[in-house]
PDB file of N, CA and C in Angstrom:
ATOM      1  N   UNK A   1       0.844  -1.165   0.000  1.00  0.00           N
ATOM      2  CA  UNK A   1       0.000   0.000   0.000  1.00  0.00           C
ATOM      3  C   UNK A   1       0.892   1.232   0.000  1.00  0.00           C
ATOM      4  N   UNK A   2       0.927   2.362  -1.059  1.00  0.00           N
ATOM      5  CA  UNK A   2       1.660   3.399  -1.096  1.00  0.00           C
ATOM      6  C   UNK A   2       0.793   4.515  -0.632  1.00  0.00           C
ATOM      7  N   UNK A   3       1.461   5.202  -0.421  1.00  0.00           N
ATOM      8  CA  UNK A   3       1.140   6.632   0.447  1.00  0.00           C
ATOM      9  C   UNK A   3       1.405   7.660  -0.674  1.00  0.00           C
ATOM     10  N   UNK A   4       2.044   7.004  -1.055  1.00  0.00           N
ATOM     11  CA  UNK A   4       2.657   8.551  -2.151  1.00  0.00           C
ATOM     12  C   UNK A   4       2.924   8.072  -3.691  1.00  0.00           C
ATOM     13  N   UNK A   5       2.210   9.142  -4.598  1.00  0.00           N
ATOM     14  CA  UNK A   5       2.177   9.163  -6.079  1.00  0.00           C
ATOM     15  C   UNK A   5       3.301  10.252  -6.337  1.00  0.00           C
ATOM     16  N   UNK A   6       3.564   9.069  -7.333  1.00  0.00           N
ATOM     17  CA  UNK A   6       4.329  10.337  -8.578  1.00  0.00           C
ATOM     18  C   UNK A   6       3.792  11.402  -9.028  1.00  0.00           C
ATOM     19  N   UNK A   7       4.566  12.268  -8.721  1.00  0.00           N
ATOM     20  CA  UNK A   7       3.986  13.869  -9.181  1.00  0.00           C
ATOM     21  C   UNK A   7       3.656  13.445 -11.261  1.00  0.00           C
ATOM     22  N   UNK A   8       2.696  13.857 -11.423  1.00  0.00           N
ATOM     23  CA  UNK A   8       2.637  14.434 -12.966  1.00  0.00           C
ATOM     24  C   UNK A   8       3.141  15.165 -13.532  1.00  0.00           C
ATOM     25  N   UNK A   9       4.383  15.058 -14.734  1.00  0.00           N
ATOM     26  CA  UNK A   9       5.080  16.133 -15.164  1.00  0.00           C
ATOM     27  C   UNK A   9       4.173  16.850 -15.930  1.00  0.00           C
ATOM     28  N   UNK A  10       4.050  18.191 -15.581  1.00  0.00           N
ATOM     29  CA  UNK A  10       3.389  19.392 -16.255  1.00  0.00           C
ATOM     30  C   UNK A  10       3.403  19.951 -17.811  1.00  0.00           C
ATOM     31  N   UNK A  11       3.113  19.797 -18.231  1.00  0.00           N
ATOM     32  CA  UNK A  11       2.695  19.618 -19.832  1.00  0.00           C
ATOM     33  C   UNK A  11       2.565  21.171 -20.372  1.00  0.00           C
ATOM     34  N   UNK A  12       3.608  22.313 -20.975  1.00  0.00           N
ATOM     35  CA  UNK A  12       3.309  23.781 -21.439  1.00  0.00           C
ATOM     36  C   UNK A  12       3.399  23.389 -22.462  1.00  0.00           C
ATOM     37  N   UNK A  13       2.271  23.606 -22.759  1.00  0.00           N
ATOM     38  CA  UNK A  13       2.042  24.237 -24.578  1.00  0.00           C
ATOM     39  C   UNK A  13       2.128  25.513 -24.918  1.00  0.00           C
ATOM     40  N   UNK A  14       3.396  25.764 -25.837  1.00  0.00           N
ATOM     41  CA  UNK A  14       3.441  26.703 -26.224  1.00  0.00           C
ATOM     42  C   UNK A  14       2.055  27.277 -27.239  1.00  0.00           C
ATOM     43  N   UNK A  15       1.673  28.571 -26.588  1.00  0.00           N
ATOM     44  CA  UNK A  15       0.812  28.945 -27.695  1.00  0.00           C
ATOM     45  C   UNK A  15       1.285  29.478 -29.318  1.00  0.00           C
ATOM     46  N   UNK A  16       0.180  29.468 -30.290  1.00  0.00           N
ATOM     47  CA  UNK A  16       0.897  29.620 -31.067  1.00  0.00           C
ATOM     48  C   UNK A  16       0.335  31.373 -31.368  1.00  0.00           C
ATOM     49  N   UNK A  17       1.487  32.039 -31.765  1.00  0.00           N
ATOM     50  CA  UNK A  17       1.488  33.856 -32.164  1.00  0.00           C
ATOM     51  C   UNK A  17       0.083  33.811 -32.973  1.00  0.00           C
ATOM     52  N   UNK A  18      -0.613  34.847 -32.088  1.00  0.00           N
ATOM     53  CA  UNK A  18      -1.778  35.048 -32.804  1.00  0.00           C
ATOM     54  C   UNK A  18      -1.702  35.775 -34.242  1.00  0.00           C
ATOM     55  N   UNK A  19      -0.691  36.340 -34.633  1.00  0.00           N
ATOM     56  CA  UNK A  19      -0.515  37.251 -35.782  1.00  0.00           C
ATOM     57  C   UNK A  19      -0.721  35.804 -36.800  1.00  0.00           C
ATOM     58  N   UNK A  20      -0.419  34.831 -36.218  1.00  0.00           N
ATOM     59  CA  UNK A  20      -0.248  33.078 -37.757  1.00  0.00           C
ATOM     60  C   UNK A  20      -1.771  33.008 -37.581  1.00  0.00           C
ATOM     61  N   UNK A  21      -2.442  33.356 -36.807  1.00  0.00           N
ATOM     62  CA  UNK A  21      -4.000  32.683 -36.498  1.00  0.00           C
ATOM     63  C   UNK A  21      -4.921  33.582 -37.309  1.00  0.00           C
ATOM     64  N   UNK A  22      -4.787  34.939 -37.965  1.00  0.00           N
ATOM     65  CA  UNK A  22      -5.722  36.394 -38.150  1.00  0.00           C
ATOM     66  C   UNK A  22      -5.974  35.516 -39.419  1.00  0.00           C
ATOM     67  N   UNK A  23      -7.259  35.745 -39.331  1.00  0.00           N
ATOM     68  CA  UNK A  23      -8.207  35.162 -40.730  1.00  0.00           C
ATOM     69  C   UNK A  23      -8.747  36.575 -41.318  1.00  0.00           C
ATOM     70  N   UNK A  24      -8.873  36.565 -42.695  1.00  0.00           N
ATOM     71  CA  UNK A  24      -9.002  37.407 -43.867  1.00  0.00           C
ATOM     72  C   UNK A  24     -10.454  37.398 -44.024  1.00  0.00           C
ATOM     73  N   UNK A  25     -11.584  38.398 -44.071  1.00  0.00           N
ATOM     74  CA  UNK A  25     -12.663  38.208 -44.951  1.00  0.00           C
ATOM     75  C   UNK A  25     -13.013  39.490 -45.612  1.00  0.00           C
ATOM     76  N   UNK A  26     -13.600  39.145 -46.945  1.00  0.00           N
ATOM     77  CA  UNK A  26     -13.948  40.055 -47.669  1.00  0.00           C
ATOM     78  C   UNK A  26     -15.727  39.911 -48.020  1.00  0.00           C
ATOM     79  N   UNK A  27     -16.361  41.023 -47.169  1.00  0.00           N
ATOM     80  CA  UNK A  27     -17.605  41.053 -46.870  1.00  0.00           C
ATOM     81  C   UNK A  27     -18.368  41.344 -48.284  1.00  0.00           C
ATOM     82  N   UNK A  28     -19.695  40.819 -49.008  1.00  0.00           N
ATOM     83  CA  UNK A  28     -20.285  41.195 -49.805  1.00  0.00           C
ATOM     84  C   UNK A  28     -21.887  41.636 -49.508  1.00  0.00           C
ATOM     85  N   UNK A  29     -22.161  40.936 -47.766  1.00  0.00           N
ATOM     86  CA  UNK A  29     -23.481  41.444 -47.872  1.00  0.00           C
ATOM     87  C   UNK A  29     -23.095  41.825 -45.897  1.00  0.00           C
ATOM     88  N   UNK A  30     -24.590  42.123 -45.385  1.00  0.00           N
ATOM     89  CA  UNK A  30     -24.120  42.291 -44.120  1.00  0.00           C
ATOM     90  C   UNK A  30     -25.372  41.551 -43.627  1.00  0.00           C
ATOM     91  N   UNK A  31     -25.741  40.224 -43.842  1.00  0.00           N
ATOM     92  CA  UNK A  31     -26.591  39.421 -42.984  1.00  0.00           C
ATOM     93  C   UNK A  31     -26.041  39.209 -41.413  1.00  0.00           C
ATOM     94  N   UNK A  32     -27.025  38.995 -40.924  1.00  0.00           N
ATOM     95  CA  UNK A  32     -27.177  38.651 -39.487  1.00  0.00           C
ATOM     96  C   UNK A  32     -26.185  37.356 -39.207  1.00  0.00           C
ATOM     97  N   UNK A  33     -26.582  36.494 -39.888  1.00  0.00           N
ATOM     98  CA  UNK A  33     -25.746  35.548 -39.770  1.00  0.00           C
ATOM     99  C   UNK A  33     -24.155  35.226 -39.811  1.00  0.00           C
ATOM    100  N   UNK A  34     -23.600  36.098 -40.768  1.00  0.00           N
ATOM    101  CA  UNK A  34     -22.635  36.291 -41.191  1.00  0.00           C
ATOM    102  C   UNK A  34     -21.496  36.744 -40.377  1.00  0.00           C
ATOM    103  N   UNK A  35     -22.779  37.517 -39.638  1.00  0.00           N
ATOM    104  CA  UNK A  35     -21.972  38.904 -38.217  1.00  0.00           C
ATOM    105  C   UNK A  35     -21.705  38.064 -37.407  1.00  0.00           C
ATOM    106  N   UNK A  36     -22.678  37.315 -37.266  1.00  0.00           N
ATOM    107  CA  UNK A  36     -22.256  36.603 -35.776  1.00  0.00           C
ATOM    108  C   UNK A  36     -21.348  35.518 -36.011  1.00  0.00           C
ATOM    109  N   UNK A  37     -21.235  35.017 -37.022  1.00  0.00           N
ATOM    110  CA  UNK A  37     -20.492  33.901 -37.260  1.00  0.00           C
ATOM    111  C   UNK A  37     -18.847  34.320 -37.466  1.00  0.00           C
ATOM    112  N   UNK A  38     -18.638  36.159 -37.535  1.00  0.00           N
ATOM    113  CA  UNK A  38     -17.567  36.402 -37.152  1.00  0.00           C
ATOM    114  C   UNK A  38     -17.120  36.762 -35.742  1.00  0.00           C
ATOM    115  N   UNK A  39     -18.484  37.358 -35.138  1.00  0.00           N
ATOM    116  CA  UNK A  39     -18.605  37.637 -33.808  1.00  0.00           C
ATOM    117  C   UNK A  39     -17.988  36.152 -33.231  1.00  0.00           C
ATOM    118  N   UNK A  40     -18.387  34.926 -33.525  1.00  0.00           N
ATOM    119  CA  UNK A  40     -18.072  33.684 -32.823  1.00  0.00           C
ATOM    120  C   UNK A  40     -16.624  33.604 -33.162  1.00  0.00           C
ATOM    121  N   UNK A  41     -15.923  33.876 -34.276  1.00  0.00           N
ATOM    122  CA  UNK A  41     -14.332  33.698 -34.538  1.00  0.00           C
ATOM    123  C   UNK A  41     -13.768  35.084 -33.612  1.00  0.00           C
ATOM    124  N   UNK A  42     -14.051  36.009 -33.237  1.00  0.00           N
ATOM    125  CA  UNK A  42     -13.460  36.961 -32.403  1.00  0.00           C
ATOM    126  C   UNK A  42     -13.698  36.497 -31.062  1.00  0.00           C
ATOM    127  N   UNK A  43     -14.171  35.819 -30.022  1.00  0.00           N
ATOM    128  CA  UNK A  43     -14.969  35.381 -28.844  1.00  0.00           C
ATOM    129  C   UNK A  43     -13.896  34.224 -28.713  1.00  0.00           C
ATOM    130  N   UNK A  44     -12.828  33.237 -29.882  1.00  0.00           N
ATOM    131  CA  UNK A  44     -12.543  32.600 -30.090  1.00  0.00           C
ATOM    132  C   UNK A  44     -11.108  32.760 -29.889  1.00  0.00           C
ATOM    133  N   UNK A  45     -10.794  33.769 -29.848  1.00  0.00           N
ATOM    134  CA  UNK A  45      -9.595  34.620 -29.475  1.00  0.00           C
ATOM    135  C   UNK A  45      -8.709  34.439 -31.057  1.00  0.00           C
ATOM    136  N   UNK A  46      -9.497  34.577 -32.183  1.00  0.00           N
ATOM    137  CA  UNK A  46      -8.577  34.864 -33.718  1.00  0.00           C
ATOM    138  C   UNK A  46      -8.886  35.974 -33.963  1.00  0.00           C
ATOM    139  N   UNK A  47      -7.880  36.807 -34.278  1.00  0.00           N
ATOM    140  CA  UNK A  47      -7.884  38.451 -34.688  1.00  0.00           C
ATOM    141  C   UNK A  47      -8.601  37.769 -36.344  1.00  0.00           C
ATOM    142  N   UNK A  48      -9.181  38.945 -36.588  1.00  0.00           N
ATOM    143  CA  UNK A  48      -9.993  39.229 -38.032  1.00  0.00           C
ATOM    144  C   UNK A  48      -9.414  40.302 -38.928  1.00  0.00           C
ATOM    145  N   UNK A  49      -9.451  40.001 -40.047  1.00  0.00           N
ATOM    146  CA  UNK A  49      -9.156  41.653 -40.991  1.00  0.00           C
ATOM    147  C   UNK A  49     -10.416  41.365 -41.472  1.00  0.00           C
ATOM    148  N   UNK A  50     -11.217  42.441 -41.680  1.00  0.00           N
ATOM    149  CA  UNK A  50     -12.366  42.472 -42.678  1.00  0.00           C
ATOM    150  C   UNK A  50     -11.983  43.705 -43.520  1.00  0.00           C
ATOM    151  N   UNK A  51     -12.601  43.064 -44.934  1.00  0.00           N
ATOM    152  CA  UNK A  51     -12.285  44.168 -45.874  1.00  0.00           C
ATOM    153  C   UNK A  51     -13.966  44.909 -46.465  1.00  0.00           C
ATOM    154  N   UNK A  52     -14.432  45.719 -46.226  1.00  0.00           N
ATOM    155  CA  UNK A  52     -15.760  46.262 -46.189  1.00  0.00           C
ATOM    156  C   UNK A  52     -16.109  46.843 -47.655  1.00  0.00           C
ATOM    157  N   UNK A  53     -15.462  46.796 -48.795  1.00  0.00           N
ATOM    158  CA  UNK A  53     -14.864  48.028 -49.532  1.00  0.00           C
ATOM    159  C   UNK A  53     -16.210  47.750 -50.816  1.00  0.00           C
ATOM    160  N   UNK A  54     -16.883  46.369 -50.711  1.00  0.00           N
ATOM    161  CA  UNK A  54     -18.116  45.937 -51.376  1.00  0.00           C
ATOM    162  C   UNK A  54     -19.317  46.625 -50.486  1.00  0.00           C
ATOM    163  N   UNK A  55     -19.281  47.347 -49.907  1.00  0.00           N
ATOM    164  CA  UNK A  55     -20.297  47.463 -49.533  1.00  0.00           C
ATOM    165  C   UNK A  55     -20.910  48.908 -49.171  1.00  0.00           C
ATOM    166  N   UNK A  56     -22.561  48.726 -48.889  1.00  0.00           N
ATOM    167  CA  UNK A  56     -22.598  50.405 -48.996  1.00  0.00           C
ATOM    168  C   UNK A  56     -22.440  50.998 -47.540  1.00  0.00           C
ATOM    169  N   UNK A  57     -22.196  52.718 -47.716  1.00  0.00           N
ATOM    170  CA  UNK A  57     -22.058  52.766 -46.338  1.00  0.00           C
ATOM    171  C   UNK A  57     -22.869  52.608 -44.579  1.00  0.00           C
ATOM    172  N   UNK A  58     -24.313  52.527 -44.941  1.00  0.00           N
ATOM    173  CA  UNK A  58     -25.128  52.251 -43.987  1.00  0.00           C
ATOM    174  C   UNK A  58     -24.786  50.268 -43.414  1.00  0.00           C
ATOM    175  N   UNK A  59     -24.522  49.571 -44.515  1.00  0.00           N
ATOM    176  CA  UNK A  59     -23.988  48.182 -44.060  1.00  0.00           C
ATOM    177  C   UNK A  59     -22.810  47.859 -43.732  1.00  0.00           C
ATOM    178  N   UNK A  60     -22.036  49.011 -43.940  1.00  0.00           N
ATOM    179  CA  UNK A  60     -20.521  49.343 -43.052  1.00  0.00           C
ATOM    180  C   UNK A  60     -20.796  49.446 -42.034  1.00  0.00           C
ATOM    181  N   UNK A  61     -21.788  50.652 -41.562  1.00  0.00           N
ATOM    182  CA  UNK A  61     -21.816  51.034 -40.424  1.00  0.00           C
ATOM    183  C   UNK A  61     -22.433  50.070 -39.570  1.00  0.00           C
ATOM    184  N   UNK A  62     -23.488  49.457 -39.918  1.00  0.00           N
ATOM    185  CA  UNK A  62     -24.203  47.990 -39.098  1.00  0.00           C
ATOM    186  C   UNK A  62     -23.143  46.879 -39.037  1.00  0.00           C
ATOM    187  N   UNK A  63     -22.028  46.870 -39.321  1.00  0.00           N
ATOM    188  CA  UNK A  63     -21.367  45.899 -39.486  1.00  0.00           C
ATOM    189  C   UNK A  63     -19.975  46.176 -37.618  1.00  0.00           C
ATOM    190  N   UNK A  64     -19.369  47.367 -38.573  1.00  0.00           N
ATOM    191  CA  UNK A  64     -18.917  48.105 -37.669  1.00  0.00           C
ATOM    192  C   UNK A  64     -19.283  48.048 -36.276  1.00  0.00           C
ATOM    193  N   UNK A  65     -20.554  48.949 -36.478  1.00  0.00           N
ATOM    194  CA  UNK A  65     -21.206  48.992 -34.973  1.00  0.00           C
ATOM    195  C   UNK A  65     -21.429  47.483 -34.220  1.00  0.00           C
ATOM    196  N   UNK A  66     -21.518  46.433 -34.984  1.00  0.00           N
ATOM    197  CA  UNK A  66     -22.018  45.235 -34.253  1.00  0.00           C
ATOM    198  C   UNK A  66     -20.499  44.508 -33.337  1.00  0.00           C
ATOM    199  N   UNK A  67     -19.662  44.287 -34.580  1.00  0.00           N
ATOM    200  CA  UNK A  67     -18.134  44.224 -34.112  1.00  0.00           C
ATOM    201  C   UNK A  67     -17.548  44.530 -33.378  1.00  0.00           C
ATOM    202  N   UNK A  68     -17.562  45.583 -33.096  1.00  0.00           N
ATOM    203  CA  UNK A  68     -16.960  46.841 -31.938  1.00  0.00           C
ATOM    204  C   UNK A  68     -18.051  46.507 -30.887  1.00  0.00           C
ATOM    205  N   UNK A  69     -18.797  46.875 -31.130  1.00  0.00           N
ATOM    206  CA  UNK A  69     -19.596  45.795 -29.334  1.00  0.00           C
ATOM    207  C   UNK A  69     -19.059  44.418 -29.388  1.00  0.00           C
ATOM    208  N   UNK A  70     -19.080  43.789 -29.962  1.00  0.00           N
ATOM    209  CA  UNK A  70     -18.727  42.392 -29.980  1.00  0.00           C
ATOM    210  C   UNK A  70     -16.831  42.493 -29.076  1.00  0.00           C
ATOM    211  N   UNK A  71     -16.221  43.723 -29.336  1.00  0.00           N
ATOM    212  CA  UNK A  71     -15.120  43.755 -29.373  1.00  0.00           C
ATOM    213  C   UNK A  71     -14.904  44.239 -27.470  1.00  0.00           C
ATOM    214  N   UNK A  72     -15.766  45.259 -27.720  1.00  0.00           N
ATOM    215  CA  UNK A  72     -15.848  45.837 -26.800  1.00  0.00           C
ATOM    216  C   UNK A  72     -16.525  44.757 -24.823  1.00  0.00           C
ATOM    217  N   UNK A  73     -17.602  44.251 -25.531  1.00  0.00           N
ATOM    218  CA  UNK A  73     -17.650  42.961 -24.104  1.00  0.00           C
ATOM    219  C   UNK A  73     -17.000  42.552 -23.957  1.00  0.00           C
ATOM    220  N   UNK A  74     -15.800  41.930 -24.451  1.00  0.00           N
ATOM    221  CA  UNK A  74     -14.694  41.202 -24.404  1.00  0.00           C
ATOM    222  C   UNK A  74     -13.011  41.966 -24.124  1.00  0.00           C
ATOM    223  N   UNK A  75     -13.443  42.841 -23.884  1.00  0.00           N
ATOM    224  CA  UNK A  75     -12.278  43.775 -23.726  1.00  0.00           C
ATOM    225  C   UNK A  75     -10.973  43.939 -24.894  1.00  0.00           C
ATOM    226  N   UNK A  76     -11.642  43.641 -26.533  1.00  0.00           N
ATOM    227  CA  UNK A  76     -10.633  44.000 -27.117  1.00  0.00           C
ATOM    228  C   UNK A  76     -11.043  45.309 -27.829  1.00  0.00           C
ATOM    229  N   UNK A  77     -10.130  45.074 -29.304  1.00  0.00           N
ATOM    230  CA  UNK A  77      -9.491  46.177 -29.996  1.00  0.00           C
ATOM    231  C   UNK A  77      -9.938  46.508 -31.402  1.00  0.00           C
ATOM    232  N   UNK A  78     -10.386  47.242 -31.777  1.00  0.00           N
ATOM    233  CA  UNK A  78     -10.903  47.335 -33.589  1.00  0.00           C
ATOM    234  C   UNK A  78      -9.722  48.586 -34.032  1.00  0.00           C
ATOM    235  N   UNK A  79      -8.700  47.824 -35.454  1.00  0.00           N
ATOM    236  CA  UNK A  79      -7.768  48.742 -35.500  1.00  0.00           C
ATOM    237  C   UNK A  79      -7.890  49.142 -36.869  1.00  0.00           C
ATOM    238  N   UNK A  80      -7.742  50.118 -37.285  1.00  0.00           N
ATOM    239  CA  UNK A  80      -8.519  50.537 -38.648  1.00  0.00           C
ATOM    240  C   UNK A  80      -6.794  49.847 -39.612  1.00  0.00           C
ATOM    241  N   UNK A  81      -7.124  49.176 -40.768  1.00  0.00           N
ATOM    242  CA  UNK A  81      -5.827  48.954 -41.356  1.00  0.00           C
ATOM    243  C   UNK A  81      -5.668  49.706 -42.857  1.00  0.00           C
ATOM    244  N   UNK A  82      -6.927  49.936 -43.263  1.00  0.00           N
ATOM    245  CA  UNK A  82      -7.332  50.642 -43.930  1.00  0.00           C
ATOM    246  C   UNK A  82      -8.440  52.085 -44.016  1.00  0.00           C
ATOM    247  N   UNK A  83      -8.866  52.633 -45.245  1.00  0.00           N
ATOM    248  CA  UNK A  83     -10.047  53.230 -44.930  1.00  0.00           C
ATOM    249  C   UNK A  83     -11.203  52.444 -44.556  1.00  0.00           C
ATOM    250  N   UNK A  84     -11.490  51.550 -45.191  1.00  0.00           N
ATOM    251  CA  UNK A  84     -12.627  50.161 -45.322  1.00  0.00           C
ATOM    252  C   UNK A  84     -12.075  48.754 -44.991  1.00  0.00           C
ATOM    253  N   UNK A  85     -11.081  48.867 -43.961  1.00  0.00           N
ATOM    254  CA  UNK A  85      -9.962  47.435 -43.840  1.00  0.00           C
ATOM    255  C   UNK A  85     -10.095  47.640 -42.286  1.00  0.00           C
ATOM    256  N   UNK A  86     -10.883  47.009 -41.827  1.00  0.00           N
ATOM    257  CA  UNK A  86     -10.396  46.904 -40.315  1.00  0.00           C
ATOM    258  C   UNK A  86      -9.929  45.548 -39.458  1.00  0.00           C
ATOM    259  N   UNK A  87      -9.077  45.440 -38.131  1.00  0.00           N
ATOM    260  CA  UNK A  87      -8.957  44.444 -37.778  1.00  0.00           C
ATOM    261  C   UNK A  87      -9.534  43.826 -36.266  1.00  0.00           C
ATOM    262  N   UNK A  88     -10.181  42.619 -36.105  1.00  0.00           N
ATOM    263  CA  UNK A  88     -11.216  43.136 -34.773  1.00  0.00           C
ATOM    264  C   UNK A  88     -10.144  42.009 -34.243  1.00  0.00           C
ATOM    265  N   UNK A  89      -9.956  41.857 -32.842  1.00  0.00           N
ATOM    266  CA  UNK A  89      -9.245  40.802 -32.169  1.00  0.00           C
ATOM    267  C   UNK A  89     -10.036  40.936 -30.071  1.00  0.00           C
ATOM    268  N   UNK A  90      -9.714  40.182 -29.608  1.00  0.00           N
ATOM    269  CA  UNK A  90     -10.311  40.139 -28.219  1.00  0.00           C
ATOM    270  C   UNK A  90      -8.540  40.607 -27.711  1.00  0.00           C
ATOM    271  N   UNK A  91      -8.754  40.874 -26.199  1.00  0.00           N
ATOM    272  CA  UNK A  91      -7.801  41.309 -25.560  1.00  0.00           C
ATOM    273  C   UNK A  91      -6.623  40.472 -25.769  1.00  0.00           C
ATOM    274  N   UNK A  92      -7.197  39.271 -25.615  1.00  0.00           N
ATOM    275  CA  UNK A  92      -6.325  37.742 -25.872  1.00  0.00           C
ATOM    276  C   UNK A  92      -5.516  37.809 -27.222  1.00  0.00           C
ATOM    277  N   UNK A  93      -6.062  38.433 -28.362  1.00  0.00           N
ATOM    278  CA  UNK A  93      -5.614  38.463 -29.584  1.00  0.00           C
ATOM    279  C   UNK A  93      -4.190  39.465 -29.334  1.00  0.00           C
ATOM    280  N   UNK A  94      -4.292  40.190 -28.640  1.00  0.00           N
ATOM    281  CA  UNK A  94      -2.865  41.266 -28.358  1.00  0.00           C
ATOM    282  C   UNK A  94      -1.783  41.035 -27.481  1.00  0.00           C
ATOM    283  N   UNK A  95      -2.118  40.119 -26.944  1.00  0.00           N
ATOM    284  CA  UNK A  95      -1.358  40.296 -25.379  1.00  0.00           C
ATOM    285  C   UNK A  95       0.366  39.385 -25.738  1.00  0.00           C
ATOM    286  N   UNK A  96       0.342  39.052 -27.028  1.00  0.00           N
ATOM    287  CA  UNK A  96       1.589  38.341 -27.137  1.00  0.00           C
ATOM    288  C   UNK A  96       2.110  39.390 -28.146  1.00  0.00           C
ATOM    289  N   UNK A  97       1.598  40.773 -28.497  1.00  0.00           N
ATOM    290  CA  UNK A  97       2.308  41.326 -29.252  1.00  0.00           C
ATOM    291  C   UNK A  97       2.633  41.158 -31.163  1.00  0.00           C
ATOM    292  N   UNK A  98       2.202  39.962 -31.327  1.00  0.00           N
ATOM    293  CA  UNK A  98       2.116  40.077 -33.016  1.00  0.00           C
ATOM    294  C   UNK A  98       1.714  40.216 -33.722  1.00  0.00           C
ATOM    295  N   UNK A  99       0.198  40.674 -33.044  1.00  0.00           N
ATOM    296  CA  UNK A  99      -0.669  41.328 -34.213  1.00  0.00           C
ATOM    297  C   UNK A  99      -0.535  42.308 -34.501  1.00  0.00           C
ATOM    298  N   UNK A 100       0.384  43.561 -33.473  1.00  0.00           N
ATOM    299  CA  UNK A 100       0.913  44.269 -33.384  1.00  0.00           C
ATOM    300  C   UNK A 100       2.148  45.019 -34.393  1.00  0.00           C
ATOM    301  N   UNK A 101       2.847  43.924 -34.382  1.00  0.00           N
ATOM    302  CA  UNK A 101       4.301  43.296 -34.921  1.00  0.00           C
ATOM    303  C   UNK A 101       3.496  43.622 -36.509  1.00  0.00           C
ATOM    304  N   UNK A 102       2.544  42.630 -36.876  1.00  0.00           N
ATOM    305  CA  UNK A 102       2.087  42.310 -38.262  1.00  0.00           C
ATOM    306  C   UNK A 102       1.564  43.695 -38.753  1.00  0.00           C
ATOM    307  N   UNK A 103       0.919  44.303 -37.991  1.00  0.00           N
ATOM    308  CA  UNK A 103       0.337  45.829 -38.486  1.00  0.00           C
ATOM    309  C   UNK A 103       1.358  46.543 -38.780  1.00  0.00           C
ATOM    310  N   UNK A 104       2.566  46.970 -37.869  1.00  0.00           N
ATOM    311  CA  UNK A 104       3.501  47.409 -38.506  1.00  0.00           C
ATOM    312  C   UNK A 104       4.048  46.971 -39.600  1.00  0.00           C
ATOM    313  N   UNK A 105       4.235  45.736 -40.221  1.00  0.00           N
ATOM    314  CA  UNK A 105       4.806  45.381 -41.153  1.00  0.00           C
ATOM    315  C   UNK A 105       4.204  45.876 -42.459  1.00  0.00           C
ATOM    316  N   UNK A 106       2.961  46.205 -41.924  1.00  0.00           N
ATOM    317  CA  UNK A 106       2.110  46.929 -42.972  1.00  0.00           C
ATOM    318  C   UNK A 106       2.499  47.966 -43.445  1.00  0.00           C
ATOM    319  N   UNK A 107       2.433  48.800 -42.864  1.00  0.00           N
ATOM    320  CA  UNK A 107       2.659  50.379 -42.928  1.00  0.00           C
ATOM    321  C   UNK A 107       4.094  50.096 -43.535  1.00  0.00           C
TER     322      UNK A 107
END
């Protein structure tokens, strides 16, 4: 009868740089569905670029406005990359610095 277990060696997974994770979309309409189904990839902790540049400006702005709340409960960031290019990410999406890194590479 033993008294005592082997400790479990502790298992770090490195995460991987969210700047490799940012998914691309190029919007053509602004359904409900659509929103949220990016709303669910931001909640998910993957930064987004959306490119808005199909669309008119009142479905920019419904788009926009929904995102940025979406961004905003979650304590992240909407960073304009363009005029009509923005990038939405949760707090989680920044905190290692390469989405950061990647925007500059832009400019």
């Amino acid at each position: 009868m033993g008294l005592f277990r082997k400790k479990q060696k502790e298992v770090i997974q490195e995460k991987e740089a969210s700047a490799n994770r940012i998914q691309f979309h190029k919007l053509d309409h602004a359904f409900d569905e659509k929103l949220i189904e990016l709303a669910d990839i931001i909640k998910k902790e993957i930064p987004i670029v959306i490119n808005f540049e199909n669309l008119e400006i009142d479905d920019i702005n419904k788009c926009i406005a929904f995102l940025s709340g979406v961004c905003y409960a979650i304590s992240g960031e909407v960073i304009p990359v363009q005029e009509k290019i923005l990038l939405f990410g949760s707090e989680a999406s920044f905190e290692d610095g390469s989405v950061k890194m990647f925007l500059k590479e832009l400019n």
